[in-house]
Protein backbone atom coordinates (compact mmCIF):
# COMPACT_ATOMS: atom_id res chain seq x y z
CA UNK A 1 73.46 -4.09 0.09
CA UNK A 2 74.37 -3.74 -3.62
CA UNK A 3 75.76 -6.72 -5.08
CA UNK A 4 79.31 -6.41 -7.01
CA UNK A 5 78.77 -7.89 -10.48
CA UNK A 6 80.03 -8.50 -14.15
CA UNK A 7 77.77 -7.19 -16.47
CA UNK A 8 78.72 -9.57 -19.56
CA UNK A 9 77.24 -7.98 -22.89
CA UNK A 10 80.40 -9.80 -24.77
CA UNK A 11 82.88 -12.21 -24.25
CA UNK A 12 85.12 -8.92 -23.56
CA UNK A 13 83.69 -8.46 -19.76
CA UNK A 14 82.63 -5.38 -18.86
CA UNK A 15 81.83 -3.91 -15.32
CA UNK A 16 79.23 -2.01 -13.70
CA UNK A 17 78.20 -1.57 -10.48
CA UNK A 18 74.93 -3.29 -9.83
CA UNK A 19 71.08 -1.35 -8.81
CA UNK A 20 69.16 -2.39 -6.08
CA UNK A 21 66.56 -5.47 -6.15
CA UNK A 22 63.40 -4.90 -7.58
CA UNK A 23 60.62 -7.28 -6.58
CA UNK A 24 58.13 -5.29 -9.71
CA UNK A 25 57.72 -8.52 -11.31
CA UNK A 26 61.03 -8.29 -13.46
CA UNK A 27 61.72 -12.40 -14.41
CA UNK A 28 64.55 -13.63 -12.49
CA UNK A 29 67.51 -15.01 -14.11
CA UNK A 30 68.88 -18.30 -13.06
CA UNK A 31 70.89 -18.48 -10.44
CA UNK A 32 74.18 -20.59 -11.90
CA UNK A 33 76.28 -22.04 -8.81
CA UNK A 34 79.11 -23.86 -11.04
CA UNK A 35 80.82 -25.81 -8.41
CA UNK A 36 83.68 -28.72 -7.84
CA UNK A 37 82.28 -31.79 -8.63
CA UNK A 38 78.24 -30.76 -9.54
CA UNK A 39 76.82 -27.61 -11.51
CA UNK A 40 73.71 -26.45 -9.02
CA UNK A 41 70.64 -23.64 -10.41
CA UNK A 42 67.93 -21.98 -8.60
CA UNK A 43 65.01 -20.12 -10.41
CA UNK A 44 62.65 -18.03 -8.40
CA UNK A 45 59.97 -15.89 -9.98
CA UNK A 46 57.62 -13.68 -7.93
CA UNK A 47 54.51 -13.91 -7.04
CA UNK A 48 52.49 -11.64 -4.80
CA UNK A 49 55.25 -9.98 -3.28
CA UNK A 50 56.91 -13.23 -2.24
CA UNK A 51 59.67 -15.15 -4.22
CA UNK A 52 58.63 -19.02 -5.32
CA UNK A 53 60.39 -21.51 -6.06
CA UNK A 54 59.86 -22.41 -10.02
CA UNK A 55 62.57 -25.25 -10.32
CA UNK A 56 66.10 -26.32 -8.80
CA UNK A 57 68.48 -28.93 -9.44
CA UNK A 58 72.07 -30.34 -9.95
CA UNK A 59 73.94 -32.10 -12.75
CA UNK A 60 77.89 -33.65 -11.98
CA UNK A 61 80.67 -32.49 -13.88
CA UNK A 62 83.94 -34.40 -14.75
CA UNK A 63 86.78 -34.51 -12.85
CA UNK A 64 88.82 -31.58 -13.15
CA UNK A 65 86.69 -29.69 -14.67
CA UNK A 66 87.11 -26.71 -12.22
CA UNK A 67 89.73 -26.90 -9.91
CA UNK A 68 89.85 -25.18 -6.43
CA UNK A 69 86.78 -22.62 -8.15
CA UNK A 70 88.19 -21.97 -11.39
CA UNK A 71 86.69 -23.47 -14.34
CA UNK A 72 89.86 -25.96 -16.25
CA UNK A 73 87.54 -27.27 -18.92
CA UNK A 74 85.02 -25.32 -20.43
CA UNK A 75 84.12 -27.84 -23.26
CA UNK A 76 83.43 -30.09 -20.52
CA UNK A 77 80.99 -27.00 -18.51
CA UNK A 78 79.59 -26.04 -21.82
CA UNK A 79 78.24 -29.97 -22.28
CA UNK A 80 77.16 -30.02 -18.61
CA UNK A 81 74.90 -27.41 -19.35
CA UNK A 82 73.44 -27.75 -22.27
CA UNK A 83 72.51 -31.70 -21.31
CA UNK A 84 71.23 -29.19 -17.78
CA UNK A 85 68.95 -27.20 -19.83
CA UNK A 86 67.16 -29.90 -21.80
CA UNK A 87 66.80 -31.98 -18.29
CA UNK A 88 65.30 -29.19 -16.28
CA UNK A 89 62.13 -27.12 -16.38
CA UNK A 90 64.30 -23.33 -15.97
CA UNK A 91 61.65 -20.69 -18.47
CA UNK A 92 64.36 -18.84 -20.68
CA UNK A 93 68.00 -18.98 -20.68
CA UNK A 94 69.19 -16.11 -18.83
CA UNK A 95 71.74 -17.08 -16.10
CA UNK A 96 73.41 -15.11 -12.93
CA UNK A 97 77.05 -17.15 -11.51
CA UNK A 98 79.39 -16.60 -9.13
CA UNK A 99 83.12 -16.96 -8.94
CA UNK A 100 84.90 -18.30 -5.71
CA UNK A 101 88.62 -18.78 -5.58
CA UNK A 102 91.77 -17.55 -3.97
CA UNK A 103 93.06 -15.24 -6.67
CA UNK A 104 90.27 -12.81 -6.26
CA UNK A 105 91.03 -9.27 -4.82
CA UNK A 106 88.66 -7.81 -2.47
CA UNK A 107 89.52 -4.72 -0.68
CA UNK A 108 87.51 -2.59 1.83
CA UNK A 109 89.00 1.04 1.61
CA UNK A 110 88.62 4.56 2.08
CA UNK A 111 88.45 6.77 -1.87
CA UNK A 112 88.29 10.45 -1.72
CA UNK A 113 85.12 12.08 -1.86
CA UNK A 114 84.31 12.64 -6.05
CA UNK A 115 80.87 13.51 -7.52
CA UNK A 116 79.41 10.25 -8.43
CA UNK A 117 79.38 10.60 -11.63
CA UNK A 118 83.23 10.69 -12.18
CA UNK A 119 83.89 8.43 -9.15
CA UNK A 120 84.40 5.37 -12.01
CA UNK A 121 87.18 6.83 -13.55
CA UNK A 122 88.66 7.94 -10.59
CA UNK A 123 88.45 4.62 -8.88
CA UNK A 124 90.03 3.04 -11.88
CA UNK A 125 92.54 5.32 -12.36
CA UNK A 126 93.58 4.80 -8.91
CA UNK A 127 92.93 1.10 -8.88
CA UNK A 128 96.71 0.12 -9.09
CA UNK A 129 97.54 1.53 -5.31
CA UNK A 130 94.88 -1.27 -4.36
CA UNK A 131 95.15 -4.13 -6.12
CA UNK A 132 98.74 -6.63 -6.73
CA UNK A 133 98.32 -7.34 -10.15
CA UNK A 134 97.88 -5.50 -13.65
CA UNK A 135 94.84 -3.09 -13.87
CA UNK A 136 95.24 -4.10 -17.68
CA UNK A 137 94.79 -8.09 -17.20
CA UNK A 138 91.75 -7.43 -14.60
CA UNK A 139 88.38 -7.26 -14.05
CA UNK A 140 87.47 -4.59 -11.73
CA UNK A 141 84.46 -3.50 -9.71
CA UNK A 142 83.70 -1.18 -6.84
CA UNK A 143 80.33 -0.35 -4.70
CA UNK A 144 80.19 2.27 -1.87
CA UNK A 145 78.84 1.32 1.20
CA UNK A 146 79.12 4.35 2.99
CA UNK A 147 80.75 7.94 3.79
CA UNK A 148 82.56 9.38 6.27
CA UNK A 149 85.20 12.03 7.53
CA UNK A 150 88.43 10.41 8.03
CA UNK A 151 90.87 11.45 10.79
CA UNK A 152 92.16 14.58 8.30
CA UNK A 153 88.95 15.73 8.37
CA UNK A 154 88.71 14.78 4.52
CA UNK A 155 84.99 13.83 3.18
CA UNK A 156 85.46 9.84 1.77
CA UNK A 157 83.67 7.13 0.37
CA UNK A 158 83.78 3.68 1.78
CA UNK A 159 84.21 1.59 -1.06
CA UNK A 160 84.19 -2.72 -1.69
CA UNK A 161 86.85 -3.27 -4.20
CA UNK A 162 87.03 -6.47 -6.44
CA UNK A 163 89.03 -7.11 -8.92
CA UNK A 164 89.36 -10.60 -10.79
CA UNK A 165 91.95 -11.94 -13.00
CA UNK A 166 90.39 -11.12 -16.81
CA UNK A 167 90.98 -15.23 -17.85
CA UNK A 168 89.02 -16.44 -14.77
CA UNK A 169 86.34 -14.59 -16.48
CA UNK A 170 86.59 -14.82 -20.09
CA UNK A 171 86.35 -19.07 -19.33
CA UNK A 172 83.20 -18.53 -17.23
CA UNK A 173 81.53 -16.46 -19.98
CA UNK A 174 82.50 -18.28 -23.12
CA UNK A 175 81.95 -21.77 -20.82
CA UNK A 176 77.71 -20.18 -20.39
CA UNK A 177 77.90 -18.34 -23.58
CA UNK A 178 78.80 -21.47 -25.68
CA UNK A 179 76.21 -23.74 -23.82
CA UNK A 180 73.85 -21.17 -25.73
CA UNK A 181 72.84 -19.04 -22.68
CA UNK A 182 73.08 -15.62 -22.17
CA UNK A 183 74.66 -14.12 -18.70
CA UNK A 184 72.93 -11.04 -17.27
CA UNK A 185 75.95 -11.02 -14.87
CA UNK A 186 78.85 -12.85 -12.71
CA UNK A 187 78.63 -12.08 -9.16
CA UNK A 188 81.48 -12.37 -5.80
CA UNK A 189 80.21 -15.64 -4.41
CA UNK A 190 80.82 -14.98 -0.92
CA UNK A 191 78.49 -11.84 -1.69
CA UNK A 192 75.79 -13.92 -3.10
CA UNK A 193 75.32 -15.78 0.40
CA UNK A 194 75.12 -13.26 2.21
CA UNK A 195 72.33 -12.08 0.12
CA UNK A 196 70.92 -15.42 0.32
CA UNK A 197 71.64 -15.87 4.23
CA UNK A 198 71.13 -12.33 5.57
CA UNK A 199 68.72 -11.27 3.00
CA UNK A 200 68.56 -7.86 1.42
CA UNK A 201 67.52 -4.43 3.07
CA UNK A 202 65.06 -4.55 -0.24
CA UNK A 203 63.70 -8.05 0.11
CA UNK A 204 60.23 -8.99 1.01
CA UNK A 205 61.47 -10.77 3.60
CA UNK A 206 61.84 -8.79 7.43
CA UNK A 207 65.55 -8.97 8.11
CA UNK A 208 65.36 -5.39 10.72
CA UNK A 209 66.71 -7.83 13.36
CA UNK A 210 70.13 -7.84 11.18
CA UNK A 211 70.75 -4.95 8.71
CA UNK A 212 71.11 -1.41 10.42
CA UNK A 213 72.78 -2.60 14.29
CA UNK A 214 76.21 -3.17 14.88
CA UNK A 215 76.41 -6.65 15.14
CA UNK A 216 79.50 -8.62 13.26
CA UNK A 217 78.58 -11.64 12.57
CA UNK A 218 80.35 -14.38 9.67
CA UNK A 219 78.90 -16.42 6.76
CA UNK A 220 80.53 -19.79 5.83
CA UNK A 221 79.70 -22.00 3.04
CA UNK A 222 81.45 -25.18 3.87
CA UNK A 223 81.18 -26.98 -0.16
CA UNK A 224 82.75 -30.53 -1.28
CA UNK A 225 85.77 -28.07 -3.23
CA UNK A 226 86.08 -24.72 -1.72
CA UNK A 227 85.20 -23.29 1.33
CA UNK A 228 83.66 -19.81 1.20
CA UNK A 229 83.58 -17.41 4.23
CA UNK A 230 82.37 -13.55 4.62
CA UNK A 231 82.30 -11.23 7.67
CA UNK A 232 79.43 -8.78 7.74
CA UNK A 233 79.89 -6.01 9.89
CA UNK A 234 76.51 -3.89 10.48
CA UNK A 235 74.92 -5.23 7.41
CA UNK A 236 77.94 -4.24 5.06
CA UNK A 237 79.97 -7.21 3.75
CA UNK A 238 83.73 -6.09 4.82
CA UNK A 239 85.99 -9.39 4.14
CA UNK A 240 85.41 -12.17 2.06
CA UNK A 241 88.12 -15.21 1.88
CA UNK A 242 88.33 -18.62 -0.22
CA UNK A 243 89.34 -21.98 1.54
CA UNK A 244 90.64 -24.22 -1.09
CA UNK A 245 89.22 -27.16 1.97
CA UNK A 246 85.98 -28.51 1.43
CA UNK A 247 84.08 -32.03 2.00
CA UNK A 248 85.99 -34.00 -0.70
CA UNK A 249 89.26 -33.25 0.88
CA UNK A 250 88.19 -35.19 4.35
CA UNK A 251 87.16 -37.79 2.08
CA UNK A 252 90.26 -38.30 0.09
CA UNK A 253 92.28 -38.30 2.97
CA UNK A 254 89.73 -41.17 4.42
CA UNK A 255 90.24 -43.18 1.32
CA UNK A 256 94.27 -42.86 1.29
CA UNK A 257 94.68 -43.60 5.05
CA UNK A 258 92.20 -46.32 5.10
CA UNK A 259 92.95 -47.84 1.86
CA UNK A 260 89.72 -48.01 0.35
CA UNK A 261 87.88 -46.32 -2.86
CA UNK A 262 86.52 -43.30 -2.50
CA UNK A 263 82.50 -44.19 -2.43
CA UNK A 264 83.06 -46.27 0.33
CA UNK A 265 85.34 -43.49 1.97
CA UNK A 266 82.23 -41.03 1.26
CA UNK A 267 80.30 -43.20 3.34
CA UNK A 268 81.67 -43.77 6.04
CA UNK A 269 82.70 -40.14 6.32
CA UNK A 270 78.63 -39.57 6.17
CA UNK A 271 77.93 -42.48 8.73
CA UNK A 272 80.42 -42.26 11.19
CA UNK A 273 81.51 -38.27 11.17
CA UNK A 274 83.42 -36.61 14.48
CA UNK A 275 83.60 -38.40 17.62
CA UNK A 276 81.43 -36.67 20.39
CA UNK A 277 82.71 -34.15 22.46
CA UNK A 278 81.03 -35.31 25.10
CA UNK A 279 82.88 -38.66 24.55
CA UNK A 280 79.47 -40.66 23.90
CA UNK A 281 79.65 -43.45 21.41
CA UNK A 282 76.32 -44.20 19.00
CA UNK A 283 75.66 -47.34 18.11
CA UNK A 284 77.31 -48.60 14.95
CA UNK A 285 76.04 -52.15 13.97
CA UNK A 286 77.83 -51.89 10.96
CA UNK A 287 81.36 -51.07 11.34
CA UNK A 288 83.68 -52.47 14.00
CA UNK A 289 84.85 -50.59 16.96
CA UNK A 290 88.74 -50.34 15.21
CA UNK A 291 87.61 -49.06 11.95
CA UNK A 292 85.62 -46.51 14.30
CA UNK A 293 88.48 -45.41 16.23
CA UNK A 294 90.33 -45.15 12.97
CA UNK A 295 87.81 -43.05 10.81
CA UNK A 296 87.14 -40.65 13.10
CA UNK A 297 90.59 -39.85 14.41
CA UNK A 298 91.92 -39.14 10.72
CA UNK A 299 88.50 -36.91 10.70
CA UNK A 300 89.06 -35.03 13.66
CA UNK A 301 92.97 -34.51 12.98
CA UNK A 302 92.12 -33.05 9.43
CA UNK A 303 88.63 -30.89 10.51
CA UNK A 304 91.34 -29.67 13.24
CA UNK A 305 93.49 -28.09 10.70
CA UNK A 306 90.64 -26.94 8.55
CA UNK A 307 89.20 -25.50 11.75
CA UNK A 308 92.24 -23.93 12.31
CA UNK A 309 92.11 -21.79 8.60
CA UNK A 310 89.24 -20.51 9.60
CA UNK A 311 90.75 -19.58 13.22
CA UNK A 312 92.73 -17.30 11.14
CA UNK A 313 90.97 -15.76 8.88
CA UNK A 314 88.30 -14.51 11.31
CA UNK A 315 91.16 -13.58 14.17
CA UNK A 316 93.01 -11.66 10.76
CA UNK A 317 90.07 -9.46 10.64
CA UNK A 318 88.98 -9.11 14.13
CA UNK A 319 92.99 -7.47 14.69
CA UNK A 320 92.91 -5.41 11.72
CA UNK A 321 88.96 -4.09 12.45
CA UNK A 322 88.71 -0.29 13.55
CA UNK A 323 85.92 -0.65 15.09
CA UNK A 324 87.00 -3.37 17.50
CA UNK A 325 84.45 -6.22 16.02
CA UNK A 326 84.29 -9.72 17.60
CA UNK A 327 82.45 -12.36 15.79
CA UNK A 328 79.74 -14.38 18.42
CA UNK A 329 77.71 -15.61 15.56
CA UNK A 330 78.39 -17.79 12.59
CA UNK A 331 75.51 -18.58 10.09
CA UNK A 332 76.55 -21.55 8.70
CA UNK A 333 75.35 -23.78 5.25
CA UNK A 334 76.65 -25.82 2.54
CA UNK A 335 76.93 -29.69 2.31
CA UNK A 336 79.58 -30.04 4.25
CA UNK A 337 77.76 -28.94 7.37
CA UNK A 338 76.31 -32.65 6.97
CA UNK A 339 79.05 -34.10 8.72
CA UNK A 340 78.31 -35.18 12.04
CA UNK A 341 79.33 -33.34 15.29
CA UNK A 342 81.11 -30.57 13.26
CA UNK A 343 78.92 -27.28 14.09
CA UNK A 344 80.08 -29.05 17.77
CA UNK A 345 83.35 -28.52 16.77
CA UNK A 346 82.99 -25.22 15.29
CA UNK A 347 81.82 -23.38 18.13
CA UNK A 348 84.09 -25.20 20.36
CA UNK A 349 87.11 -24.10 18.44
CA UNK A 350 85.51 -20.57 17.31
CA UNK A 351 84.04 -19.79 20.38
CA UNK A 352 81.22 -18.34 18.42
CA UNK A 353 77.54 -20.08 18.20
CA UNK A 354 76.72 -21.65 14.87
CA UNK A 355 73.56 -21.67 13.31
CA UNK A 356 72.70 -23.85 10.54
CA UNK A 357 71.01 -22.03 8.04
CA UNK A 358 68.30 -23.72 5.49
CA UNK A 359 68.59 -20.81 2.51
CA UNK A 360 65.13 -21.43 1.03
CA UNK A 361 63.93 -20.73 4.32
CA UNK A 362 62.15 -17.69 3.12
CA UNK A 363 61.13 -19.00 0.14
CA UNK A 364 58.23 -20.23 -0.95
CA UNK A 365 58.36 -23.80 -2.12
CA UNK A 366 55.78 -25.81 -3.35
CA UNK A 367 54.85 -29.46 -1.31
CA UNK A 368 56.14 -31.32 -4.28
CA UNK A 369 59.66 -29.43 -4.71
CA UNK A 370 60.18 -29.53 -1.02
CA UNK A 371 59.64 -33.43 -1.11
CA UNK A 372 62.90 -33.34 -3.16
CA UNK A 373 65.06 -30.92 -1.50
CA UNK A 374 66.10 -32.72 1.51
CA UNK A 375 69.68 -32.01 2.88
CA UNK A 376 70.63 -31.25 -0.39
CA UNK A 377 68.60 -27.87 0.49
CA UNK A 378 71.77 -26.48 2.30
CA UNK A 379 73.86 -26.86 -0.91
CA UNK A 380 72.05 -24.37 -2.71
CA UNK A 381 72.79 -21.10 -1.10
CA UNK A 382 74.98 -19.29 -3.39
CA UNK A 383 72.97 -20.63 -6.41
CA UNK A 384 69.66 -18.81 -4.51
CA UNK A 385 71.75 -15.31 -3.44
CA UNK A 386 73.02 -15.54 -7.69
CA UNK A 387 69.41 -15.65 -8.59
CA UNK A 388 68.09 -12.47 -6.40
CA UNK A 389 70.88 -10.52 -6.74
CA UNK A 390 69.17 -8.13 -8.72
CA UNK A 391 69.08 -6.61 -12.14
């Protein structure tokens, strides 16, 4: 599965499609998850054939900095990570980030067959057909994920097409390029999971159970800003969507109902989460039984509607699929999977089973790293699927 990338030599992006992972001993760069409230990094370097751990961590970032994935302030990102780099351990400066929000284009679609070596141009040329805004103002990438003979009995490629708005970029590169870093390249977040989730057909890692079988199965990254959400169809990422919903949302609407500042709404949000399905009550020796009720109702009515989004999206593709894909499986991370009851509530409403997934579960991490990871491990997936995503 070949990532979709930015390859950013200058501040004027330019685009290439991306070569398969190499575990030779080439040094990593650092993965760069920049995110709605906290910048997160992973660095991994090999060693014998396995990927370790060198150093993670997390630094916050102002309010409205980014907004709903798009970085508002860069002076305010550029700070964050130069006070980042003289806090943390990371060896060199060479960084690998995402981007995650609604205004990126990503298209699965059937090009006619060209030699490869004018397929660029082609693709390009073509691009406007595909894609509802200028060619000239964006950013735009392709990788072929297969062949076929369509039902004219015409030899075609099946292509992923991104394209992203040219000022989205330029603010992530001169945001990393002014903190005095250089970026190898920007990546499709929803990519990087599944990279980090599903692994690689490449990685050192045994993933024959997944890649090369029909199953369809989804990737969600629930985050406190922006939800993220891919459907993998036989090992070949095929939709990706953005959910401007995340944690912070349930908690804002916790502190406006209830009246109370937003640290205390966090907590109680963490303490309390969704009522049971199964209509059992925990003991709560610090909060009274009214408060209870009232938390968790404004919890469940809003997770409802989020739940709902999702409903959506994955019923959007399953109608428009070819191939007659449902979606029984949802591999599931990001700190907002912390809140209690609502994997319950996922495969209730989804009808799907949902698996938790710990992304540095194939990772080799030290006894004193892992001591710090804790729940926060879950937060880290796209920051981990940035840093292997290749060259």
């Amino acid at each position: 599965m070949e990532p979709i990338h930015v390859d950013t030599d200058t501040k004027d992006a330019r685009v290439k499609v991306a070569g398969r992972i190499s575990f030779s001993g080439q040094e990593l760069p650092v993965g760069l998850d920049i995110g709605h409230n906290q910048i997160r990094a992973v660095q991994l370097k090999h060693h014998n054939g396995e990927l370790v751990l060198h150093d993670f961590g997390s630094i916050p970032i102002p309010e409205g900095a980014t907004n709903e994935g798009e970085i508002i302030d860069t002076a305010a990102i550029t700070e964050a990570l130069k006070t980042f780099w003289r806090e943390r351990k990371f060896t060199g400066k060479v960084v690998a980030t995402g981007v995650a929000n609604q205004q990126i284009i990503f298209r699965m679609i059937d090009f006619p067959w060209t030699d490869e070596k004018d397929l660029r141009e082609a693709v390009l040329l073509q691009a406007q057909e595909f894609i509802p805004i200028p060619v000239e103002d964006a950013i735009i990438d392709f990788a072929i994920t297969g062949e076929k003979v369509n039902d004219k009995g015409e030899r075609v490629y099946e292509l992923m097409l991104s394209a992203v708005q040219k000022d989205i970029i330029n603010k992530v590169v001169s945001s990393i390029q002014d903190a005095g870093l250089k970026l190898a390249r920007i990546d499709l977040t929803p990519l990087a999971l599944v990279r980090s989730v599903l692994g690689d057909n490449d990685a050192p890692v045994n993933y024959d159970d997944f890649f090369g079988k029909s199953e369809t199965v989804a990737v969600l990254h629930i985050a406190s800003g922006v939800t993220n959400l891919a459907i993998v169809e036989a090992g070949v990422p095929r939709f990706i969507r953005f959910l401007p919903t995340g944690g912070d949302v349930f908690t804002s609407v916790l502190a406006s109902e209830l009246k109370i500042p937003r640290d205390e709404a966090e907590k109680i949000k963490r303490d309390l989460g969704l009522p049971a399905l199964d209509g059992s009550v925990p003991a709560l020796m610090d909060y009274d039984a009214e408060l209870v009720f009232k938390a968790q109702s404004i919890l469940e009515r809003e997770v409802s509607r989020y739940i709902n989004e999702l409903r959506l999206s994955l019923e959007f593709y399953m109608s428009n699929s070819t191939s007659g894909a449902e979606i029984t499986k949802i591999f599931a991370t990001g700190s907002g999977m912390r809140l209690i009851n609502l994997p319950a509530y996922l495969e209730s409403s989804l009808k799907a089973d949902v698996q938790i997934i710990d992304p540095f579960a194939s990772i080799s991490v030290s006894d004193t790293l892992q001591r710090y990871l804790g729940t926060e491990r879950y937060s880290y997936a796209p920051a981990i699927g940035l840093a292997i995503g290749g060259r």
